[in-house]
N, C-alpha and C. Protein backbone atom coordinates (compact mmCIF):
# COMPACT_ATOMS: atom_id res chain seq x y z
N UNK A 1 -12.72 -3.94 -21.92
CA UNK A 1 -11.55 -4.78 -21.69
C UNK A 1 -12.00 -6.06 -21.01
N UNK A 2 -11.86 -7.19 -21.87
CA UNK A 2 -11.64 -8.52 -21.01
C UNK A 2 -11.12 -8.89 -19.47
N UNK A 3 -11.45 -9.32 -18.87
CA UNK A 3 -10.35 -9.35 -17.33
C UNK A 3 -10.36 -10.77 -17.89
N UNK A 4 -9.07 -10.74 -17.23
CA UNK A 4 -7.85 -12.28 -17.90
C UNK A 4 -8.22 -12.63 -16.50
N UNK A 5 -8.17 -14.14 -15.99
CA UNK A 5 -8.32 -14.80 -15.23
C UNK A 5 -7.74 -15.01 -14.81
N UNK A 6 -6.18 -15.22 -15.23
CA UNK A 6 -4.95 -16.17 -14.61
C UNK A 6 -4.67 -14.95 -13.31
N UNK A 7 -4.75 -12.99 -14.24
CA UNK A 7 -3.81 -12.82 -13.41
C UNK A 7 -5.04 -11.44 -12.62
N UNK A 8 -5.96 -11.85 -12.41
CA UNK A 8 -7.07 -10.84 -12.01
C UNK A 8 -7.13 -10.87 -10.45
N UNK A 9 -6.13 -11.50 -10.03
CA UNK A 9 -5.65 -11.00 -8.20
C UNK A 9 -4.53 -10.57 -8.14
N UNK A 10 -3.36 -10.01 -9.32
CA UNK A 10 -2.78 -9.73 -9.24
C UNK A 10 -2.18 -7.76 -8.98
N UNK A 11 -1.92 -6.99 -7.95
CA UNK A 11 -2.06 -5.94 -7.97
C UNK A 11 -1.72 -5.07 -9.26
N UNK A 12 -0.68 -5.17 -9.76
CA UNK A 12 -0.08 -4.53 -11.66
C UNK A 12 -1.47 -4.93 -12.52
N UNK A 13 -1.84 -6.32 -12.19
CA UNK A 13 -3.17 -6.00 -13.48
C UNK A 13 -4.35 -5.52 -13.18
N UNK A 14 -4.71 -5.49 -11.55
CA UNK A 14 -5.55 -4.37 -11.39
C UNK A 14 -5.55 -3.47 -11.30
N UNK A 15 -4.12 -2.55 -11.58
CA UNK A 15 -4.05 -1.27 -11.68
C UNK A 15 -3.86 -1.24 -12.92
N UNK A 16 -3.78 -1.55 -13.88
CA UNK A 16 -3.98 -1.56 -15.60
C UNK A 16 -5.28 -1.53 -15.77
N UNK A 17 -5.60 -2.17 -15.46
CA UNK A 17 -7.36 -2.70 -15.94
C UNK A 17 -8.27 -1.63 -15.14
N UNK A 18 -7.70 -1.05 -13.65
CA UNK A 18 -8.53 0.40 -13.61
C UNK A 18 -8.19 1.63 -14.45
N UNK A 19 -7.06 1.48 -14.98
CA UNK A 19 -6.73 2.83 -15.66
C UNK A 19 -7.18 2.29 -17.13
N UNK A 20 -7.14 1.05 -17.57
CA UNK A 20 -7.97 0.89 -18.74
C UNK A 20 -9.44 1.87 -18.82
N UNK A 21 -9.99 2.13 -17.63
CA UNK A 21 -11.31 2.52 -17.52
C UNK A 21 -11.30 3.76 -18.18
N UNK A 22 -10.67 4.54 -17.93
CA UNK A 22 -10.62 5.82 -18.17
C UNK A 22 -9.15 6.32 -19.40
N UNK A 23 -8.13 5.10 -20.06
CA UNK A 23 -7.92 5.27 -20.85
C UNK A 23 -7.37 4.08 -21.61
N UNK A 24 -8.40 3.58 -22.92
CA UNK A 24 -8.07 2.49 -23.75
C UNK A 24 -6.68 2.16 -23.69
N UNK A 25 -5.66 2.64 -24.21
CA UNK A 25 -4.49 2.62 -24.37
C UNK A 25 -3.60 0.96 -23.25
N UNK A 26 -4.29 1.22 -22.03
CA UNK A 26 -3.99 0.37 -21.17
C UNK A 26 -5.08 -0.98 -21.25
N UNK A 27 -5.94 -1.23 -22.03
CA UNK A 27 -6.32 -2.49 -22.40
C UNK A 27 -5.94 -3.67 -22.79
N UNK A 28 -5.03 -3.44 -23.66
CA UNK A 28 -4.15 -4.20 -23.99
C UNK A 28 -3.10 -4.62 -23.20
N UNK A 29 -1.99 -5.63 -23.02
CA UNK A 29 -0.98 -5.52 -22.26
C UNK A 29 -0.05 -4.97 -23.42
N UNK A 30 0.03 -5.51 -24.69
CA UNK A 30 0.81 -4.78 -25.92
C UNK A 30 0.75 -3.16 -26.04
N UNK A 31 -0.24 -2.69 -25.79
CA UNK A 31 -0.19 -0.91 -25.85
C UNK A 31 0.78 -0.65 -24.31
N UNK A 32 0.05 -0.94 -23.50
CA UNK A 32 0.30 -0.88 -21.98
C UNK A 32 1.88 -0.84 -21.99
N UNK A 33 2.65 -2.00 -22.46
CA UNK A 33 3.90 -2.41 -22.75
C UNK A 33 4.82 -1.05 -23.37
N UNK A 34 4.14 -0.88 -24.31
CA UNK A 34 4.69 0.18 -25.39
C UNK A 34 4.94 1.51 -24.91
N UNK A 35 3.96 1.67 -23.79
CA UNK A 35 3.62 3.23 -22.82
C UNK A 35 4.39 3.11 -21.76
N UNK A 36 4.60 2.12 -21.41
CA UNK A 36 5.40 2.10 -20.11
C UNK A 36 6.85 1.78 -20.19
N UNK A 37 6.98 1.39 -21.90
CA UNK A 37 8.90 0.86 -21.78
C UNK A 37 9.22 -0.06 -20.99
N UNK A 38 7.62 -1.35 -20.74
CA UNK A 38 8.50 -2.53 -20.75
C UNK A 38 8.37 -3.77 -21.99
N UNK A 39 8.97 -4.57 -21.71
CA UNK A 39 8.64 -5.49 -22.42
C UNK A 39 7.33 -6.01 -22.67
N UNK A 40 6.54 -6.54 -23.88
CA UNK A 40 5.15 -7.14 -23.25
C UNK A 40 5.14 -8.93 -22.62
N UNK A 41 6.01 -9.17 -23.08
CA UNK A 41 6.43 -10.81 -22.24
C UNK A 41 6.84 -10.45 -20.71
N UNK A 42 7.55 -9.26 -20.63
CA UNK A 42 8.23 -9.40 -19.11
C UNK A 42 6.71 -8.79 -18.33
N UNK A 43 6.00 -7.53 -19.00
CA UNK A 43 4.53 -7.46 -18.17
C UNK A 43 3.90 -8.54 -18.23
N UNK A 44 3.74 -9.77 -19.02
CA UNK A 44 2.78 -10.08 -18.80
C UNK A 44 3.68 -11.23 -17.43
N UNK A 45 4.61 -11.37 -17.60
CA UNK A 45 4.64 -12.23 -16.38
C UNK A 45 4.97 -11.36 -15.21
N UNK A 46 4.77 -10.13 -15.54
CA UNK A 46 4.54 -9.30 -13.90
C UNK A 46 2.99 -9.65 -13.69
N UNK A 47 2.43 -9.33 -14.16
CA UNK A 47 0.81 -9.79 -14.21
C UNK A 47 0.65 -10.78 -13.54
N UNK A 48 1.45 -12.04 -14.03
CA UNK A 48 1.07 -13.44 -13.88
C UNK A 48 1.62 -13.57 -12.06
N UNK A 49 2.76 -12.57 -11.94
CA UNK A 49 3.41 -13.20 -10.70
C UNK A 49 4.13 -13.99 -10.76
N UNK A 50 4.93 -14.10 -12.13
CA UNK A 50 5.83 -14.99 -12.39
C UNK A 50 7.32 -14.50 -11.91
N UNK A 51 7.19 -12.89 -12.15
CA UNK A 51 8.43 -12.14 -11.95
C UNK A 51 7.80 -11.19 -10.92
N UNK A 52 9.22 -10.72 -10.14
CA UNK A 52 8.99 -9.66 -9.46
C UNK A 52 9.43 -8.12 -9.88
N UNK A 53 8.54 -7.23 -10.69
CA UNK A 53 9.02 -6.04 -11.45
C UNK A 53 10.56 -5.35 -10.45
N UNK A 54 11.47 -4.89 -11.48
CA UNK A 54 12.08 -3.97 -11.24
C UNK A 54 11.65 -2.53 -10.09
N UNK A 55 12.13 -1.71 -9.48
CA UNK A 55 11.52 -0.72 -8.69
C UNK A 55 11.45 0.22 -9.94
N UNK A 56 11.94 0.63 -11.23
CA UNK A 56 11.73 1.46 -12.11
C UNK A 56 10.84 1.02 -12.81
N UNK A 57 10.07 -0.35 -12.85
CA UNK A 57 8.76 -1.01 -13.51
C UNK A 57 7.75 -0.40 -12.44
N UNK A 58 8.20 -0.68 -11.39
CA UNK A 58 6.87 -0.11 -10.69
C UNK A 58 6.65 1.37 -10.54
N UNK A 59 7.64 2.13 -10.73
CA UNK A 59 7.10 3.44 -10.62
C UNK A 59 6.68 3.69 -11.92
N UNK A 60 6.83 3.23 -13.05
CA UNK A 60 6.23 3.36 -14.31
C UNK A 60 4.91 3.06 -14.42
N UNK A 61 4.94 1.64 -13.68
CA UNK A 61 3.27 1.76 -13.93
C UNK A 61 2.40 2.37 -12.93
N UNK A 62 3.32 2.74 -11.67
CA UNK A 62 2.14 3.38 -10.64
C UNK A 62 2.05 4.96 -11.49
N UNK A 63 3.15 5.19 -11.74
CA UNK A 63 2.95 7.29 -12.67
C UNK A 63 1.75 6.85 -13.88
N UNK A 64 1.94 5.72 -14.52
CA UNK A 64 0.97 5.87 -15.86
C UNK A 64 -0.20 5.62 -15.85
N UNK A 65 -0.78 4.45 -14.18
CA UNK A 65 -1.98 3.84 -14.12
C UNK A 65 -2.40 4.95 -13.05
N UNK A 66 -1.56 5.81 -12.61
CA UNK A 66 -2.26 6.69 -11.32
C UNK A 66 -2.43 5.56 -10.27
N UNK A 67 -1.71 4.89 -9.83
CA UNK A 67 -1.48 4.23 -8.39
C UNK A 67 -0.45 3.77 -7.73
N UNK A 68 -0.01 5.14 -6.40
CA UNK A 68 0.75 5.10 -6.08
C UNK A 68 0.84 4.20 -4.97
N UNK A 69 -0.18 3.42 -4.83
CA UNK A 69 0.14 2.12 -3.87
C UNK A 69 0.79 1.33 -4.19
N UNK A 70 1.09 1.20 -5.36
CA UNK A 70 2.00 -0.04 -6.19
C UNK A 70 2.89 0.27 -5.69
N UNK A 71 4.19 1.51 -5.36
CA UNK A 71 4.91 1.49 -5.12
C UNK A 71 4.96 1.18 -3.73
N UNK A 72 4.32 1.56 -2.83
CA UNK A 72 4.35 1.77 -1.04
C UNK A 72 4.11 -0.02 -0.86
N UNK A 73 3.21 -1.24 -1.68
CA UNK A 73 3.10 -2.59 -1.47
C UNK A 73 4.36 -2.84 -2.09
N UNK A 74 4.81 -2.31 -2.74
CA UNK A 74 5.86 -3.30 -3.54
C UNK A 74 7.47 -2.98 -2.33
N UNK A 75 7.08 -2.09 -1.90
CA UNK A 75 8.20 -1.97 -0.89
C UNK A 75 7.79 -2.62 -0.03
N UNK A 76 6.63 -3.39 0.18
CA UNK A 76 6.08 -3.67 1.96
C UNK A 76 6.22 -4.96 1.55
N UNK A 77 6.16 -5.39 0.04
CA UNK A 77 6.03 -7.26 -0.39
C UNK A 77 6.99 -7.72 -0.92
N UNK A 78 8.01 -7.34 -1.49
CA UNK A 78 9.24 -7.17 -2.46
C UNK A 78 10.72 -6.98 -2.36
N UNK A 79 10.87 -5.95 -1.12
CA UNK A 79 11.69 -5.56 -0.64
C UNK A 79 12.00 -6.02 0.09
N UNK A 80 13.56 -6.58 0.50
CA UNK A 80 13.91 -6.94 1.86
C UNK A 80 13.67 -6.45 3.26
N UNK A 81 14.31 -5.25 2.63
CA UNK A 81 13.96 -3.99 3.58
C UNK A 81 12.99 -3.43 4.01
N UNK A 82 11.62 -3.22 2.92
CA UNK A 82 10.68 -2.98 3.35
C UNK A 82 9.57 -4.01 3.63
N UNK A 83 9.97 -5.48 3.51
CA UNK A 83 9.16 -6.31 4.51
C UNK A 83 9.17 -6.25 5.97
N UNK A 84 10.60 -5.87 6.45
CA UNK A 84 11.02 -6.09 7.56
C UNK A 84 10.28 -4.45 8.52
N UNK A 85 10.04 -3.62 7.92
CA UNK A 85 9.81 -2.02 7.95
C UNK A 85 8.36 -1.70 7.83
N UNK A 86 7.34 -1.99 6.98
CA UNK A 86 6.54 -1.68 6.31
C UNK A 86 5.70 -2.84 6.27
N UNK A 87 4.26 -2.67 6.63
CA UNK A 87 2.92 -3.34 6.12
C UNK A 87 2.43 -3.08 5.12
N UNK A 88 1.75 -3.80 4.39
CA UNK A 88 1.19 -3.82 2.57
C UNK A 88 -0.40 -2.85 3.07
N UNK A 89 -0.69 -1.70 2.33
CA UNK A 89 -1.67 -1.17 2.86
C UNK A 89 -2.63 -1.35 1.87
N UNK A 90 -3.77 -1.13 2.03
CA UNK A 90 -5.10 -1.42 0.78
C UNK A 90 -6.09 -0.04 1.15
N UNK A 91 -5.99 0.50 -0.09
CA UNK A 91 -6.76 1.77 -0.77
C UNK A 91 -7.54 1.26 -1.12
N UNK A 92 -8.74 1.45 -0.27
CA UNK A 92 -10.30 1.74 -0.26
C UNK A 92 -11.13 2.95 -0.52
N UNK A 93 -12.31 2.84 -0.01
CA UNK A 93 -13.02 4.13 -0.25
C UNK A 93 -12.74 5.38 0.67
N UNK A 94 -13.12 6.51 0.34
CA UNK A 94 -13.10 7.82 1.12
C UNK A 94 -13.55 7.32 2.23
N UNK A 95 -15.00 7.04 2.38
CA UNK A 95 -15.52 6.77 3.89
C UNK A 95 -14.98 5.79 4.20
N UNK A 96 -14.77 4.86 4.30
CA UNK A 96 -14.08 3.26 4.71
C UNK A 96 -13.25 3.53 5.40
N UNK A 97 -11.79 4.46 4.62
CA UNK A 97 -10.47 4.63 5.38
C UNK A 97 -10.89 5.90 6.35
N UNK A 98 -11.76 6.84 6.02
CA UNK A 98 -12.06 7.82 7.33
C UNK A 98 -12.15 7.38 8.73
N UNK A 99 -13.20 6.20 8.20
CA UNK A 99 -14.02 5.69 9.31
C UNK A 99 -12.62 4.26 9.86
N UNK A 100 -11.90 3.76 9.41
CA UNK A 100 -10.54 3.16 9.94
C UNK A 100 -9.87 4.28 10.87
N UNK A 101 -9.33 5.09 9.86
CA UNK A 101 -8.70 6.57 10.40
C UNK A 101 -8.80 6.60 12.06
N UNK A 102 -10.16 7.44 12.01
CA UNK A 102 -11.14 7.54 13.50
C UNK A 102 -11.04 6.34 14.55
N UNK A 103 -11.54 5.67 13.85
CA UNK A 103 -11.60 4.12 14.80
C UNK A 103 -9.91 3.62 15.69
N UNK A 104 -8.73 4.32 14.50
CA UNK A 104 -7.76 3.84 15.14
C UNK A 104 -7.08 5.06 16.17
N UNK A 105 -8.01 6.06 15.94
CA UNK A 105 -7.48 7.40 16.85
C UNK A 105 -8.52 7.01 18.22
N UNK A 106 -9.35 6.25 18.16
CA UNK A 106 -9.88 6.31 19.21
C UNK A 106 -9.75 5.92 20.65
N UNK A 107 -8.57 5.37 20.81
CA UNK A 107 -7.72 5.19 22.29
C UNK A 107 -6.59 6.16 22.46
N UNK A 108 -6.92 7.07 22.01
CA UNK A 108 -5.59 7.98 21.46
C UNK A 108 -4.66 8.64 23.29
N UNK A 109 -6.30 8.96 23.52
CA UNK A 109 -5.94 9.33 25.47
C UNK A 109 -5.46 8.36 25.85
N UNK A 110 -5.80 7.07 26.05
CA UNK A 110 -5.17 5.82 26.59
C UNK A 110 -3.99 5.70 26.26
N UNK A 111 -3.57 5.49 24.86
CA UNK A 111 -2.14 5.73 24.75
C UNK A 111 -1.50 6.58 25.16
N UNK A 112 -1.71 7.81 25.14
CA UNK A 112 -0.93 8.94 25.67
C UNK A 112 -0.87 8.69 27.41
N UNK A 113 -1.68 7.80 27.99
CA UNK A 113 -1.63 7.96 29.27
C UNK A 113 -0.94 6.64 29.67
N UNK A 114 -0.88 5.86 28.70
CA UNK A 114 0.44 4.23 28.74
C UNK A 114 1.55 5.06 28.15
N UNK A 115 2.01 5.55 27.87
CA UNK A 115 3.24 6.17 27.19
C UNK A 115 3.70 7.16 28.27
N UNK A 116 3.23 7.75 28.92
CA UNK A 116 3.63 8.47 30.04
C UNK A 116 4.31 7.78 30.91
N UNK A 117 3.23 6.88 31.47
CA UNK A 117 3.34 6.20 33.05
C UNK A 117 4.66 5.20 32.42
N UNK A 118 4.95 4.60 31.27
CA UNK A 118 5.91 3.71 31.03
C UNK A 118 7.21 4.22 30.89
N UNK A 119 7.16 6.06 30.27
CA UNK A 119 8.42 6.29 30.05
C UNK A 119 9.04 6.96 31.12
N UNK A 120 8.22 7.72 32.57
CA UNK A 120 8.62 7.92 33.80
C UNK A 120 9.69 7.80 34.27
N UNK A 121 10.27 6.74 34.22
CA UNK A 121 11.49 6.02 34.63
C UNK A 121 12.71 5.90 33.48
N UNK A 122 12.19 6.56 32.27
CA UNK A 122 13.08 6.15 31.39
C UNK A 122 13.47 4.44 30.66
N UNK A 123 12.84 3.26 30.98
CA UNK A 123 12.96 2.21 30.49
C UNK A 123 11.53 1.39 30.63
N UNK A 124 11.35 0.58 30.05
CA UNK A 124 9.93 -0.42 30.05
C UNK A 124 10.91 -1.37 30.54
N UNK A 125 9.95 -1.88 31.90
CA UNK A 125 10.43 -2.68 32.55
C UNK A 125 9.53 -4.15 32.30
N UNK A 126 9.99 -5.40 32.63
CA UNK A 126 9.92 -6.50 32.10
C UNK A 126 7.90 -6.41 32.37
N UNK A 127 7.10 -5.89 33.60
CA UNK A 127 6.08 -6.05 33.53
C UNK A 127 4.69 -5.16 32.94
N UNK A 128 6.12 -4.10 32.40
CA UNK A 128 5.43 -3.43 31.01
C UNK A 128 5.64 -3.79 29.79
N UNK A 129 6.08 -4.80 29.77
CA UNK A 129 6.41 -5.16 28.16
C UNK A 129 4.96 -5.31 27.54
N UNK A 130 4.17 -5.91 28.13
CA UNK A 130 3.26 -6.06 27.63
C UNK A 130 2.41 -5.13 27.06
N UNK A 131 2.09 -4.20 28.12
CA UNK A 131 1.42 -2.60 27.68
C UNK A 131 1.96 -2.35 26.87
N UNK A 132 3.55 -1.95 26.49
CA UNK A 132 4.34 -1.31 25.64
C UNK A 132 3.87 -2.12 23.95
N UNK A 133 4.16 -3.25 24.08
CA UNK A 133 3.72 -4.10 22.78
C UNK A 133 2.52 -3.24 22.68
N UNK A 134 1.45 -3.56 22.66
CA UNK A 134 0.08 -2.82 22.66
C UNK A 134 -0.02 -1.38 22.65
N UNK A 135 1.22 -0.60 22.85
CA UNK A 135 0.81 0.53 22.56
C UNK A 135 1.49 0.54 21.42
N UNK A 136 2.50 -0.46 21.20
CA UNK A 136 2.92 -0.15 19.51
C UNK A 136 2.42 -1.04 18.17
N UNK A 137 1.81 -1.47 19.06
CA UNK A 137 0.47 -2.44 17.90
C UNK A 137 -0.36 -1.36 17.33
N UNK A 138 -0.65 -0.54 18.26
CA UNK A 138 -1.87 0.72 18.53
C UNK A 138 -1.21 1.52 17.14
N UNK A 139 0.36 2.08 17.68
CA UNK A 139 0.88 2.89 16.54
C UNK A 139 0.82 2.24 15.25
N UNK A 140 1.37 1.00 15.32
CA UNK A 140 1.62 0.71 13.72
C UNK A 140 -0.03 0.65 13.04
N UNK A 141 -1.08 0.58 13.72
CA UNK A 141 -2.43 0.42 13.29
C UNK A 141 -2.52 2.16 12.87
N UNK A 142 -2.33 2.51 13.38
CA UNK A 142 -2.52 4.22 13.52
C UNK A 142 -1.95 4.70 11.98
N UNK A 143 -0.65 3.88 11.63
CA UNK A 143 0.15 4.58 10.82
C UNK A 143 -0.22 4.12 9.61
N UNK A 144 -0.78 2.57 9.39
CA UNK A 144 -1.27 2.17 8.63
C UNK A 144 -2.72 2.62 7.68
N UNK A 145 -3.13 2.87 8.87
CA UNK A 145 -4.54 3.42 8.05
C UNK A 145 -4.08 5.11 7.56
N UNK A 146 -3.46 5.56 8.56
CA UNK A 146 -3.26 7.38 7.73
C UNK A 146 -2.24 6.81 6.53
N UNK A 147 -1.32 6.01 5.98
CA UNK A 147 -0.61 5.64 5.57
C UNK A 147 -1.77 5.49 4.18
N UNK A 148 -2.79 4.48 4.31
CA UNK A 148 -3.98 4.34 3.13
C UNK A 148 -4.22 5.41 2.47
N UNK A 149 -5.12 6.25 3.89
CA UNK A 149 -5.48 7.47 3.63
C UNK A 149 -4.70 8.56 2.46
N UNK A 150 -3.58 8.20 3.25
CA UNK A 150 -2.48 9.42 2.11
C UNK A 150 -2.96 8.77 0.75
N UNK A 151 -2.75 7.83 0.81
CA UNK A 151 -2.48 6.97 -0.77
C UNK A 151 -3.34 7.08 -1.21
N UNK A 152 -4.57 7.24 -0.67
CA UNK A 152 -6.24 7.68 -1.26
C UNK A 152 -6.09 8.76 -1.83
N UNK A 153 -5.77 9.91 -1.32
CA UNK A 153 -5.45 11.53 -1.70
C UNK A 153 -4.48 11.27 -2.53
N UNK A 154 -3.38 11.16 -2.73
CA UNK A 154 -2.61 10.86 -3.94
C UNK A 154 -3.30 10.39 -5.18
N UNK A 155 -4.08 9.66 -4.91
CA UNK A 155 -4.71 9.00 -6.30
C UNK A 155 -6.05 9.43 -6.62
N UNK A 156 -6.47 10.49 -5.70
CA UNK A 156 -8.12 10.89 -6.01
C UNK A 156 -7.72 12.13 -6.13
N UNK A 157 -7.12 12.85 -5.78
CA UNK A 157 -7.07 14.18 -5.21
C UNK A 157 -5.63 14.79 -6.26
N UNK A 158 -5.69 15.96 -6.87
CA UNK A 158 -5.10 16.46 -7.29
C UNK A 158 -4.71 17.81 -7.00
N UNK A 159 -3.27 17.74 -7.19
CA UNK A 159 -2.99 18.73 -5.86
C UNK A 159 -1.87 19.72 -7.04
């Protein structure tokens, strides 16, 4: 399969063009089109980033290309709701996200020992705001990478 240039940073055509790997059918955007029940003009300007797919375009192509990150970014980039909710996560390798994983568990005591001393009293007071931010910087880092992780096992791992 050719990689098209215009739209080769685009996430939908790099999840075509990896499942091209392992099945022709998705080489084409015309076959691709035909398998997935969309249009091939309206994929190709999902490709392009011209349009923003439907949520039933994207679960079509995350079930047919095997990537269920399409759906979890397209809620984190797309969505009103899930911009405001949700960070765009990136599925990497087994070791990569392990070694994220770990790295973000590794103040894990510290937090547990800022989360104590702050909730004592029942409120974060104006000269804990700061700690408090930072311990929920800590979480959303935390949730993000197991968040990958899952999405790794979803798409490697058959269950």
């Amino acid at each position: 399969m050719k990689k098209a240039t215009k739209a080769s940073e685009n996430c939908y055509y790099k999840a075509r063009y990896a499942a091209a790997q392992s099945d022709t059918a998705y080489e084409s955007r015309e076959n691709a089109s035909e398998k997935l029940g969309i249009d091939r003009t309206r994929l190709a300007r999902i490709e392009l980033g011209n349009v923003i797919p439907y949520p039933d375009e994207v679960l079509a192509m995350a079930d047919a290309y095997h990537s269920p990150e399409l759906c979890y970014n397209h809620c984190a980039n797309d969505c009103p709701i899930g911009q405001r909710t949700m960070t765009q996560v990136e599925v990497s390798s087994f070791d990569r996200l392990s070694l994220k994983v770990l790295g973000s568990l590794n103040d894990i005591d510290a937090l547990k020992e800022s989360i104590i001393n702050i909730s004592q009293d029942g409120k974060v007071d104006p000269e804990e705001r700061e700690e408090f931010q930072n311990i929920l910087d800590s979480l959303d880092k935390i949730s993000t990478n197991a968040k990958a992780l899952q999405l790794w096992a979803m798409k490697n791992i058959e269950y």
